[in-house]
N, C-alpha and C. Protein backbone atom coordinates (compact mmCIF):
# COMPACT_ATOMS: atom_id res chain seq x y z
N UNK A 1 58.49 -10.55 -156.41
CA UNK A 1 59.45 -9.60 -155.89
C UNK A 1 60.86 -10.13 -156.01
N UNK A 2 61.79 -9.64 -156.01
CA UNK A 2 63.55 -9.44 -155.95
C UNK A 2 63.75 -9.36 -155.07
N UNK A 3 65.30 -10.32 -155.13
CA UNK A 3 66.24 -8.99 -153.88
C UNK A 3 66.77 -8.32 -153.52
N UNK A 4 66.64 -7.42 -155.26
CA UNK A 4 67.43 -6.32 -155.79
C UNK A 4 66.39 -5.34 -155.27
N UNK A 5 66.70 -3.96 -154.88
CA UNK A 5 65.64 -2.93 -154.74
C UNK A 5 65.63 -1.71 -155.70
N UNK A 6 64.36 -0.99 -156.04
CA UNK A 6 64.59 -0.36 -157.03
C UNK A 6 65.76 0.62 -157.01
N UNK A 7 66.06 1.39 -158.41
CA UNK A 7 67.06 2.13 -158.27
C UNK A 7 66.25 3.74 -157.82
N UNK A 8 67.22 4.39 -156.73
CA UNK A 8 66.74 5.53 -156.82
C UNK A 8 66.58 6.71 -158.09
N UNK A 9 65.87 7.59 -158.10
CA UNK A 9 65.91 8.32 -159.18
C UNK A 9 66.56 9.55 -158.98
N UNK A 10 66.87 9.86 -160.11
CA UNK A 10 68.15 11.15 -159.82
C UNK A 10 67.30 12.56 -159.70
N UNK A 11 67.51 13.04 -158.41
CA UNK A 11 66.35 14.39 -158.45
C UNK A 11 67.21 15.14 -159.75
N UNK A 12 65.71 15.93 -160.38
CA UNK A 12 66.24 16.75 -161.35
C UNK A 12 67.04 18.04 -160.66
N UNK A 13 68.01 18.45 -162.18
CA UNK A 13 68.89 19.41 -161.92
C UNK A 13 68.18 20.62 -162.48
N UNK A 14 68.47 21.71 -161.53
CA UNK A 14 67.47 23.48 -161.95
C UNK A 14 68.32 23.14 -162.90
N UNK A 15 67.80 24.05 -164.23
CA UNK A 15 67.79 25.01 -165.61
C UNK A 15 69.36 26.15 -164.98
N UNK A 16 70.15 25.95 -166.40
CA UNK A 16 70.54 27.15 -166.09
C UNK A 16 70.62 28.28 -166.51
N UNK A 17 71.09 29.52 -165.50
CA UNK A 17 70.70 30.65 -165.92
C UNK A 17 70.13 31.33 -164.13
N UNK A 18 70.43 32.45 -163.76
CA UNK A 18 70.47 33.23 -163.03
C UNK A 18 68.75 33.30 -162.47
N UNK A 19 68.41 33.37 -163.77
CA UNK A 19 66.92 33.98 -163.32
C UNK A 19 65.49 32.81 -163.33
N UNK A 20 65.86 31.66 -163.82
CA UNK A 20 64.94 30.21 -164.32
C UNK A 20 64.46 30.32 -162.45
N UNK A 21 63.11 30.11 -162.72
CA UNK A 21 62.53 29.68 -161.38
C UNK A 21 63.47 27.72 -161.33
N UNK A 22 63.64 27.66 -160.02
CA UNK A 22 64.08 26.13 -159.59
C UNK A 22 63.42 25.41 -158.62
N UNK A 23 63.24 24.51 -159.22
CA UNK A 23 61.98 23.18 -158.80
C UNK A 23 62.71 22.74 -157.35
N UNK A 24 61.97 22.33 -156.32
CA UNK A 24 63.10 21.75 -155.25
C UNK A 24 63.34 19.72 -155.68
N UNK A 25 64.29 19.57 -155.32
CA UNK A 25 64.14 18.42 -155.69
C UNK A 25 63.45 17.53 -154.53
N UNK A 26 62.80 16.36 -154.64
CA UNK A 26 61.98 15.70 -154.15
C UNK A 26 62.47 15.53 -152.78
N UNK A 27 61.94 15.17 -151.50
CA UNK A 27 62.64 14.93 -150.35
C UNK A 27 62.74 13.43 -150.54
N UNK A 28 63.44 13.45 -149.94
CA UNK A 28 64.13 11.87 -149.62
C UNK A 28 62.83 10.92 -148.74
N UNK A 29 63.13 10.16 -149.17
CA UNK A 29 62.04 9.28 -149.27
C UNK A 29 62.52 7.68 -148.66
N UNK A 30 62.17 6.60 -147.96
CA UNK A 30 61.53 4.95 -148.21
C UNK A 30 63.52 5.01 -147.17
N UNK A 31 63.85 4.39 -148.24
CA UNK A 31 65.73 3.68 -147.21
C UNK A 31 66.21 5.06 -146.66
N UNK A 32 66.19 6.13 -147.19
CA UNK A 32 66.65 7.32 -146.75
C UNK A 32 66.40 7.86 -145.21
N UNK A 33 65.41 7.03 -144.63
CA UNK A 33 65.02 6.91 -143.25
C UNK A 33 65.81 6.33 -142.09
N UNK A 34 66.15 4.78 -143.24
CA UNK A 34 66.98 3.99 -142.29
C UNK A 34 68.24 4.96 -142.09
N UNK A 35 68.87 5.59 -142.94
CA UNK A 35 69.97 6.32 -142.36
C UNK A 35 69.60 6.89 -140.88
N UNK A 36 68.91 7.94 -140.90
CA UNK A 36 68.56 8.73 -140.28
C UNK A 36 68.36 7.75 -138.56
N UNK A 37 67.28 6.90 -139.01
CA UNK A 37 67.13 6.19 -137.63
C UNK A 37 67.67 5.21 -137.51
N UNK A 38 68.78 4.65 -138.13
CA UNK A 38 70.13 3.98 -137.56
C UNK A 38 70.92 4.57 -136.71
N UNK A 39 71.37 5.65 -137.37
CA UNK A 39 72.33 6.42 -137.22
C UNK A 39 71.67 7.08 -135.33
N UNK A 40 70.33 7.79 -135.11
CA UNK A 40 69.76 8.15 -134.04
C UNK A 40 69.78 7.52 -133.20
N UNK A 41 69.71 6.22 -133.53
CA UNK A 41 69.38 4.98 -132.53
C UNK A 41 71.10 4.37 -132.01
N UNK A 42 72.21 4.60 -132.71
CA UNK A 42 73.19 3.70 -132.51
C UNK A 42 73.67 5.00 -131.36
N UNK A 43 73.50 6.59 -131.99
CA UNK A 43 73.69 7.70 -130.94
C UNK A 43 73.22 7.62 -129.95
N UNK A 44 71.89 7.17 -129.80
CA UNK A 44 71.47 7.35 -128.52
C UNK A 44 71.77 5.84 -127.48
N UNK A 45 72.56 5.23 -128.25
CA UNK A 45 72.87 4.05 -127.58
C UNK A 45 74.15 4.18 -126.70
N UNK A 46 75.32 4.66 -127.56
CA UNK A 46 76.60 5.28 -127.12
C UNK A 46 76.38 6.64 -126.39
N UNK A 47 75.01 7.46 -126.29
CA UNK A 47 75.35 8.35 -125.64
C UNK A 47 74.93 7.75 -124.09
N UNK A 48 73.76 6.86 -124.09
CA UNK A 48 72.81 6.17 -123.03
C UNK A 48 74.56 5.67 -122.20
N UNK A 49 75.46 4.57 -123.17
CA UNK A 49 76.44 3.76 -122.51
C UNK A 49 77.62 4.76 -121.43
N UNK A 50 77.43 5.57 -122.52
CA UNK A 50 78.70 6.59 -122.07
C UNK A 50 78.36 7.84 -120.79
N UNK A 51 77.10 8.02 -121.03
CA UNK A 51 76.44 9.12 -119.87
C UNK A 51 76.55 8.69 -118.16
N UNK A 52 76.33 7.46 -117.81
CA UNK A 52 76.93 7.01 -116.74
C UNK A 52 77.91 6.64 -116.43
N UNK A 53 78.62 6.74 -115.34
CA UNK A 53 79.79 6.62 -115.28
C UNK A 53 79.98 6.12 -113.32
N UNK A 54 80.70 4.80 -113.84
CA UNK A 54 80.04 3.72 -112.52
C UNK A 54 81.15 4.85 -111.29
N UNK A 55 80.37 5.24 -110.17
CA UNK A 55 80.86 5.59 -108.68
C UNK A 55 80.12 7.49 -108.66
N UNK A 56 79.49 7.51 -110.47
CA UNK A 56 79.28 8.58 -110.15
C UNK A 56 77.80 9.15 -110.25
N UNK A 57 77.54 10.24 -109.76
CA UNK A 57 76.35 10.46 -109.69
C UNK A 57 75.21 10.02 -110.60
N UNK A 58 74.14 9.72 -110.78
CA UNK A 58 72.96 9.23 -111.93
C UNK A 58 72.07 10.63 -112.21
N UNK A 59 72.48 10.89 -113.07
CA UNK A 59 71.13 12.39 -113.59
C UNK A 59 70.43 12.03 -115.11
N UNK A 60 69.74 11.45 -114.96
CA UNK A 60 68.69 10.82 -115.53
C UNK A 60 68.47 12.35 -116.97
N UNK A 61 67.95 13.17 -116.10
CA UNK A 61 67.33 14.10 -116.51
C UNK A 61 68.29 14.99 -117.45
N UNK A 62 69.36 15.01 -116.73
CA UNK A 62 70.69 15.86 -117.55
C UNK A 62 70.75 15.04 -118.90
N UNK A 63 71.08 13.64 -118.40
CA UNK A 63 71.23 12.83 -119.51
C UNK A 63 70.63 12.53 -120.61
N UNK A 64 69.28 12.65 -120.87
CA UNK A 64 68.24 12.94 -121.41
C UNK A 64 68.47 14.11 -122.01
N UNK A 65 68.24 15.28 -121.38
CA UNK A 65 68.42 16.51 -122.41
C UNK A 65 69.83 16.34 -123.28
N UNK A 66 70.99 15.49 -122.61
CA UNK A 66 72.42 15.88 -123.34
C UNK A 66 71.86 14.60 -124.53
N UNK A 67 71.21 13.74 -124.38
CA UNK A 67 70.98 12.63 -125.79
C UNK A 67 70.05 13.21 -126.67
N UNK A 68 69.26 13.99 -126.75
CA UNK A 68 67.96 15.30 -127.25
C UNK A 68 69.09 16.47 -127.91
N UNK A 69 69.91 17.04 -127.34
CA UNK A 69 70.98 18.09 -127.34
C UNK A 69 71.96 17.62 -128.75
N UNK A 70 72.08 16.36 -128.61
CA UNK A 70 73.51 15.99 -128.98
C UNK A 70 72.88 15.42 -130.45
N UNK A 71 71.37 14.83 -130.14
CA UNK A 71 70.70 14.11 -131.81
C UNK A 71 70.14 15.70 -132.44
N UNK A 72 69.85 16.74 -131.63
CA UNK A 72 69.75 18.15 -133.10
C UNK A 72 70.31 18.45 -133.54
N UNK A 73 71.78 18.57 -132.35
CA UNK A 73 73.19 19.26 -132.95
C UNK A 73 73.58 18.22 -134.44
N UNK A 74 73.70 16.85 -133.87
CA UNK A 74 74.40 15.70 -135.04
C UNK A 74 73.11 15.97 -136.33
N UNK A 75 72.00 16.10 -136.45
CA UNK A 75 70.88 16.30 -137.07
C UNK A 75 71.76 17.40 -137.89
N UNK A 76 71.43 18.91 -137.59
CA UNK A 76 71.96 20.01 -138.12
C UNK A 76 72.82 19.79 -139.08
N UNK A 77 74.12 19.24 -138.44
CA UNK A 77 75.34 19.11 -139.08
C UNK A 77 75.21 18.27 -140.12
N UNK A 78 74.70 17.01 -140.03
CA UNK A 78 74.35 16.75 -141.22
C UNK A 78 73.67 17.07 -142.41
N UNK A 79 72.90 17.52 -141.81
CA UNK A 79 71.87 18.28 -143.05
C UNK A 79 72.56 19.45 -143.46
N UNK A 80 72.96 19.96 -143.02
CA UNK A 80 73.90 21.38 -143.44
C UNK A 80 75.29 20.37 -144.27
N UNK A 81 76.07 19.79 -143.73
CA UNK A 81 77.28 19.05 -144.67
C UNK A 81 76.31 18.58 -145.94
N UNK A 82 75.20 17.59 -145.85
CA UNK A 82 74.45 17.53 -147.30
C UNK A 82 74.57 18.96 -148.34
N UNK A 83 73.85 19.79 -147.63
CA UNK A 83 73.47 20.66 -148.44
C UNK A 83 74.77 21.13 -148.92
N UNK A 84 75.96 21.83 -148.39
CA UNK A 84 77.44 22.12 -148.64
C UNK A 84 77.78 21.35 -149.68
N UNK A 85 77.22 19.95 -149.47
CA UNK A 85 78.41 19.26 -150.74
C UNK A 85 77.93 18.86 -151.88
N UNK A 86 76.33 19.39 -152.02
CA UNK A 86 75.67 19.41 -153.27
C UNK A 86 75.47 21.12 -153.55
N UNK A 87 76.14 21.95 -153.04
CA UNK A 87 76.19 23.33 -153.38
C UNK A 87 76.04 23.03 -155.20
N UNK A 88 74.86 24.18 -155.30
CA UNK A 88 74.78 24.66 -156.68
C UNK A 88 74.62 26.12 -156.75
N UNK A 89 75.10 26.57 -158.07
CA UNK A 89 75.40 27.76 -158.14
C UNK A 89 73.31 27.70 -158.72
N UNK A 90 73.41 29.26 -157.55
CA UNK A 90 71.65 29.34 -158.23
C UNK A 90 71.52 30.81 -157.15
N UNK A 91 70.15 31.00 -157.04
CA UNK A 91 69.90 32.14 -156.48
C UNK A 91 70.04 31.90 -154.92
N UNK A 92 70.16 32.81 -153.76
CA UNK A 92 70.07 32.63 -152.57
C UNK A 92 68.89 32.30 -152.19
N UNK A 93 67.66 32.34 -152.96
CA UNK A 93 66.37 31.90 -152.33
C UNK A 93 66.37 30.65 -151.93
N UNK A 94 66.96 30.15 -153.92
CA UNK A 94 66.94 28.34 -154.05
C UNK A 94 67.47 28.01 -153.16
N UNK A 95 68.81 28.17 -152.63
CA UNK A 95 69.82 27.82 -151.94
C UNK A 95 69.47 27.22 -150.50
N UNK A 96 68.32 28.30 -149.69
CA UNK A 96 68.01 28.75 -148.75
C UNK A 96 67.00 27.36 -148.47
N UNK A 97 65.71 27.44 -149.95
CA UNK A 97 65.27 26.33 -149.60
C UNK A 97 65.58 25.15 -149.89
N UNK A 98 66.57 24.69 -150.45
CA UNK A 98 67.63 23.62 -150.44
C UNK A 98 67.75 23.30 -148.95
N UNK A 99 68.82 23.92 -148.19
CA UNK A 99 69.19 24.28 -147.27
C UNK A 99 67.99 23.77 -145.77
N UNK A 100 66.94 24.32 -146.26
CA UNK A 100 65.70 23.91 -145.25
C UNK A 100 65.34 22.62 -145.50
N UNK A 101 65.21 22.04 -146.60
CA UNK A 101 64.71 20.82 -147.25
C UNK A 101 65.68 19.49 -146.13
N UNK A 102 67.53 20.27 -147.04
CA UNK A 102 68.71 19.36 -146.25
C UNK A 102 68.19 18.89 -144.79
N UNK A 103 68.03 20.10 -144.36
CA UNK A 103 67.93 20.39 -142.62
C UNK A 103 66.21 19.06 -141.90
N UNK A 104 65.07 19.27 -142.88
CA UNK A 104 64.10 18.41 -142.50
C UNK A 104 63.91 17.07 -142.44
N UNK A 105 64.80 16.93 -143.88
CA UNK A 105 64.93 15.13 -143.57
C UNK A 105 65.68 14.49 -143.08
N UNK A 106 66.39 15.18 -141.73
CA UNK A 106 66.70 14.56 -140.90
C UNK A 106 66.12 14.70 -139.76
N UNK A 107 65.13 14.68 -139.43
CA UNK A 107 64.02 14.16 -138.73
C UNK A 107 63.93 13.14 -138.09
N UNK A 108 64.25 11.80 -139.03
CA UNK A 108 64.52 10.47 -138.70
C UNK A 108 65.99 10.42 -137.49
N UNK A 109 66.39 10.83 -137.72
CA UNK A 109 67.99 10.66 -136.64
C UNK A 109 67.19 11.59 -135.01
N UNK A 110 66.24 12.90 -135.12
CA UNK A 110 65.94 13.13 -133.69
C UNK A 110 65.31 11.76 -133.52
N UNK A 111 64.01 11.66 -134.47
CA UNK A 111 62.98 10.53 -133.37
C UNK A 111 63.34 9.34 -133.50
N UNK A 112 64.83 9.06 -134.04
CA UNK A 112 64.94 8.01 -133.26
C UNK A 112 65.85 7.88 -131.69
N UNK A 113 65.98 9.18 -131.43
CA UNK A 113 66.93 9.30 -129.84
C UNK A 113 65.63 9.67 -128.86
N UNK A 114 64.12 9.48 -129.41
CA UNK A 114 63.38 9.81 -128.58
C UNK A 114 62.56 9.01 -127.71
N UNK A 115 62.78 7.21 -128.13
CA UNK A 115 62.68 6.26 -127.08
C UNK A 115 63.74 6.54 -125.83
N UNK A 116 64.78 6.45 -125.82
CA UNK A 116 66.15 6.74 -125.35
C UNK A 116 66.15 8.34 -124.09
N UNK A 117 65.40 9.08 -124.72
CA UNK A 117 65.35 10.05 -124.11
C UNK A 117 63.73 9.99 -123.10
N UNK A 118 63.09 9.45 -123.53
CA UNK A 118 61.36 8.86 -122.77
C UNK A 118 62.16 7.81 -121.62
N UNK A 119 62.76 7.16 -122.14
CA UNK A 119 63.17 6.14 -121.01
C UNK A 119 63.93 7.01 -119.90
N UNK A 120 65.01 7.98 -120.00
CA UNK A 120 65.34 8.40 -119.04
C UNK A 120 64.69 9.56 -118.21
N UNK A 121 63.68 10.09 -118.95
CA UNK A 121 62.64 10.43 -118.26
C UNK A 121 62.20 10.16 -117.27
N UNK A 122 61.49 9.18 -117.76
CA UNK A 122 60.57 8.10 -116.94
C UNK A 122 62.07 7.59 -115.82
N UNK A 123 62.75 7.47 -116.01
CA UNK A 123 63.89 7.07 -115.23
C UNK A 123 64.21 7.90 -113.65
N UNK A 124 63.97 9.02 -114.35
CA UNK A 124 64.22 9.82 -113.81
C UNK A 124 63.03 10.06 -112.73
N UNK A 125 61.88 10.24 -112.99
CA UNK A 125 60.13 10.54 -112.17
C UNK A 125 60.51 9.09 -111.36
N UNK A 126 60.51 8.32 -112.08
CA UNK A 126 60.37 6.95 -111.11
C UNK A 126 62.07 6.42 -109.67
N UNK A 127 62.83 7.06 -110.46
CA UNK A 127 64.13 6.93 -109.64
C UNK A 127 64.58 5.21 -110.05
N UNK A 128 64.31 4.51 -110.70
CA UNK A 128 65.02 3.59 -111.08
C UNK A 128 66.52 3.65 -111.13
N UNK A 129 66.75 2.08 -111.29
CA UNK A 129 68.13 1.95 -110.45
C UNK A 129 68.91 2.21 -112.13
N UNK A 130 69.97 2.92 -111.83
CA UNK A 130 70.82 3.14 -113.52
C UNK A 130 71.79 2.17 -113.82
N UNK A 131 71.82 1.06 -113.57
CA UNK A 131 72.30 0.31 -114.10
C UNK A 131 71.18 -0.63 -115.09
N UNK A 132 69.87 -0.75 -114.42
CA UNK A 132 68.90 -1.35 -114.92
C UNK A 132 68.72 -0.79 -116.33
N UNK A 133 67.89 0.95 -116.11
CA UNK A 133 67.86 1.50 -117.54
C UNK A 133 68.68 1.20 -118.16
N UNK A 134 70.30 1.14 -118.15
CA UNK A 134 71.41 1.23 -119.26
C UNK A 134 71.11 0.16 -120.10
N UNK A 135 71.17 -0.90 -118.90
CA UNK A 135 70.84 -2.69 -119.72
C UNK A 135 69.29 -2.57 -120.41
N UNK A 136 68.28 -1.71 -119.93
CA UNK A 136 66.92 -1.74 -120.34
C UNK A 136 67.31 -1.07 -121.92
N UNK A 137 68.40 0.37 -121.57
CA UNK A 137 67.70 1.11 -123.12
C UNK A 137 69.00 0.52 -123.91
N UNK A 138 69.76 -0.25 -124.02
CA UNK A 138 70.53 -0.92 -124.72
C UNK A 138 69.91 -1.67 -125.63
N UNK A 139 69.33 -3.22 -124.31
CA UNK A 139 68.17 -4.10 -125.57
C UNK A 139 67.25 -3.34 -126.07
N UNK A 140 66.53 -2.32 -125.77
CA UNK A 140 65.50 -1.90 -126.55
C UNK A 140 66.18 -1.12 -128.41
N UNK A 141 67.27 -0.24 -127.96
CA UNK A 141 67.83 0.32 -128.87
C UNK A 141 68.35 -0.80 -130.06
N UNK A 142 68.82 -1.85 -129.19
CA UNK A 142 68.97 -3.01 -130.39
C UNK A 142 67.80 -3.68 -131.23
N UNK A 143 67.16 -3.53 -130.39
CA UNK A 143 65.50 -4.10 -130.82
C UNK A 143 64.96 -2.98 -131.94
N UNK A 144 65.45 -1.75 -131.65
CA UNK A 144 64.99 -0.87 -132.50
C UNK A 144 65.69 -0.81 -134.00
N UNK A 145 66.88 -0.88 -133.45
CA UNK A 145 67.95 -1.10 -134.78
C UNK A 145 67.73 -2.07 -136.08
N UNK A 146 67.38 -3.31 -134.89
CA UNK A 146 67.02 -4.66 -135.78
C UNK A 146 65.69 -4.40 -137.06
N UNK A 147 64.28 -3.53 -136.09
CA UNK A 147 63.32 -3.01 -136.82
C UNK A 147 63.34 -1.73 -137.67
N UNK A 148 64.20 -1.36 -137.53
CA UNK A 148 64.82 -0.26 -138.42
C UNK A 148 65.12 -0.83 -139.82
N UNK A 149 65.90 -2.07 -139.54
CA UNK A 149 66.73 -2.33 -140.72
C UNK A 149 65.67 -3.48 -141.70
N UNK A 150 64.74 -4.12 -140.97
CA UNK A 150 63.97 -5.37 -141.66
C UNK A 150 62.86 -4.30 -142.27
N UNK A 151 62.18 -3.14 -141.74
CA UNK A 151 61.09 -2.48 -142.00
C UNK A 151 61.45 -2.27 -143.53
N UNK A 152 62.50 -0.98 -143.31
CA UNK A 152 63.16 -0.45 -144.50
C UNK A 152 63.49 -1.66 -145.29
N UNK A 153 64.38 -2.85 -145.12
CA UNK A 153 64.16 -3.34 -146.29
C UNK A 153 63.02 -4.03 -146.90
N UNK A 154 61.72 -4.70 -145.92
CA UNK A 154 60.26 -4.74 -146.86
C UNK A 154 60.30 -3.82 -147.06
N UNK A 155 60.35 -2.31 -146.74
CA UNK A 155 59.44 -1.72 -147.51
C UNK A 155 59.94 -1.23 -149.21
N UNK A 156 61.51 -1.20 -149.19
CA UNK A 156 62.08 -1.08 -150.58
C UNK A 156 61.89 -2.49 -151.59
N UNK A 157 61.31 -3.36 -150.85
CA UNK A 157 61.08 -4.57 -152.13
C UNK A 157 61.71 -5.65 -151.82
N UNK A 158 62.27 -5.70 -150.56
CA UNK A 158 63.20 -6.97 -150.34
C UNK A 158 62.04 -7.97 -149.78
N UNK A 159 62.64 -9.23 -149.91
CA UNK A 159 61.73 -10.32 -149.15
C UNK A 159 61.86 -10.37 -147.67
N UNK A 160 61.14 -11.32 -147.40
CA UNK A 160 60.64 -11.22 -145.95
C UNK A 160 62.37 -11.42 -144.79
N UNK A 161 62.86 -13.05 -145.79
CA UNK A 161 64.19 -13.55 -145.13
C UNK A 161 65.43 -12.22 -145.03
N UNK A 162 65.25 -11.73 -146.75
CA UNK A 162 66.33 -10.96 -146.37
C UNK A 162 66.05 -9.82 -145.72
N UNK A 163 64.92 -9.52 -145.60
CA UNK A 163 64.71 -8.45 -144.76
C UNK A 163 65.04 -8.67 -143.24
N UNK A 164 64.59 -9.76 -142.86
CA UNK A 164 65.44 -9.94 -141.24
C UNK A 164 66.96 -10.12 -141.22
N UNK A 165 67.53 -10.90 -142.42
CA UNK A 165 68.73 -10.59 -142.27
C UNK A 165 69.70 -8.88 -142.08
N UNK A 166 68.57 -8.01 -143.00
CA UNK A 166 69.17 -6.55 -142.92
C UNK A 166 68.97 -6.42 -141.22
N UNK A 167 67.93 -6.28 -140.89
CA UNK A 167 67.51 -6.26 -139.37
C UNK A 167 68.94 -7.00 -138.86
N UNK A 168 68.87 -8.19 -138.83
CA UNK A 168 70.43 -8.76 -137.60
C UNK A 168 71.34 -8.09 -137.94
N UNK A 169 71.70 -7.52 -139.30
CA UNK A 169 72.67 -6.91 -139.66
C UNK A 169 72.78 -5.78 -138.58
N UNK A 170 71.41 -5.13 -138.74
CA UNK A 170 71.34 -3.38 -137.81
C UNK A 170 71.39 -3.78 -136.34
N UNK A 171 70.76 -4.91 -136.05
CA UNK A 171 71.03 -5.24 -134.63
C UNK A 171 72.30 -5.51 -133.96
N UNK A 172 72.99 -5.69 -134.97
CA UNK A 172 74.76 -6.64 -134.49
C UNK A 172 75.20 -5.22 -134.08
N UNK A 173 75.04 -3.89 -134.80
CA UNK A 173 75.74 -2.41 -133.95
C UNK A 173 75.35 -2.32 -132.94
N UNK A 174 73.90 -2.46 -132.32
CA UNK A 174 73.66 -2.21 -130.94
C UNK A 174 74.23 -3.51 -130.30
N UNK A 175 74.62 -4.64 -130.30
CA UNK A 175 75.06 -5.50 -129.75
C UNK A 175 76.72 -4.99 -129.47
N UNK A 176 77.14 -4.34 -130.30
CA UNK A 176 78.51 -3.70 -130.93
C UNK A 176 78.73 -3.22 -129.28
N UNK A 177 77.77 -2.27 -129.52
CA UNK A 177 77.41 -0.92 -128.62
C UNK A 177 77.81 -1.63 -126.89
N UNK A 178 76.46 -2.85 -126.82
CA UNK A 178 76.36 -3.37 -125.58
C UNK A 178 77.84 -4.03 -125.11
N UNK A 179 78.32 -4.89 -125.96
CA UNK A 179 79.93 -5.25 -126.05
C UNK A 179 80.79 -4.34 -125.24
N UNK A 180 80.59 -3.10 -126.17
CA UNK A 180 81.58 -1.87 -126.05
C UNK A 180 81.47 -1.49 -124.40
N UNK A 181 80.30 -1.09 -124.18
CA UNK A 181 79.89 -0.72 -122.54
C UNK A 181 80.42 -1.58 -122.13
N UNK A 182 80.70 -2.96 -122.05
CA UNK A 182 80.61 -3.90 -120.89
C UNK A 182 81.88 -3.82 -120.57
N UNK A 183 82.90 -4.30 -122.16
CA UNK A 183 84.55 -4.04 -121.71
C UNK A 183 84.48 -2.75 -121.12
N UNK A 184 84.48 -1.72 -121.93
CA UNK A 184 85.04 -0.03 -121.33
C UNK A 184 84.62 -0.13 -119.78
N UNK A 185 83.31 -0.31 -118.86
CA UNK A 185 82.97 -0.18 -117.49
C UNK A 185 83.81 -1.30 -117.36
């Protein structure tokens, strides 16, 4: 093995012409994940830091739906800006299922705000103290970040070392994150 990873392949481009049936191009696949659950995980970290707010009330439950709320909305938008900025001229069908395709593979960005959102759950049924969760779903979110980033790179072909190095790499944002909370409170 390398520690180069393969190159992606260029989804094919429809035929042109008005009326050519068009192939969808392949969904995104293997590193195309790590976006997704980087990106979910660093959200639900800054939304976890930012949702409390020290002298004021703890709503576990609110907070939860607004980190669930806030990873479909950011989900959507991305997948919709994808699809916008690979606009091809073709029929409204293609377009449509383009459009649905954009919208599914981001998947990875909800489930990864869905540890984050289980924890304040459970936060919530149990009444735990909210300073605890914050510090609880912080390290975990970093922990997640770190396995986010070593998975994806074994699984694109990298070796074992540099694969934990990608991992500390993804972990140093949630550390970013924990930093950030500690000055801002």
């Amino acid at each position: 093995m390398t520690d180069q990873p393969p190159q992606p392949q260029q989804p094919p481009q429809p035929p042109p012409g008005p009326a050519a049936p068009y192939p969808l191009p392949p969904a995104r696949r293997r590193a195309d994940w790590m976006f997704g659950g980087v990106y979910g995980t660093v959200l639900a970290s800054a939304l976890l830091a930012a949702l409390h707010q020290e002298g004021g009330e703890y709503t576990p439950f609110y907070d939860a739906s607004w980190v669930l709320v806030t990873a479909v909305t950011a989900a959507l938008a991305h997948g919709y800006s994808h699809h916008m900025a690979g606009h091809e001229h073709a029929s409204a069908g293609y377009r449509w299922r383009l459009l649905a395709r954009a919208l599914g593979n981001e998947w990875p960005m909800i489930a990864a705000t869905l540890p984050t959102v289980l924890l304040l759950l459970l936060a919530g049924v149990a009444h735990w103290d909210p300073y605890g969760v914050t510090a609880v779903g912080l390290g975990l979110n970093t922990a997640l970040l770190f396995a986010w980033g070593a998975f994806v790179a074994i699984r694109v072909g990298y070796r074992i070392a540099t694969a934990l190095l990608f991992g500390l790499a993804d972990a140093t944002i949630g550390l970013a994150v924990i930093v950030a909370n500690a000055l801002i409170k």
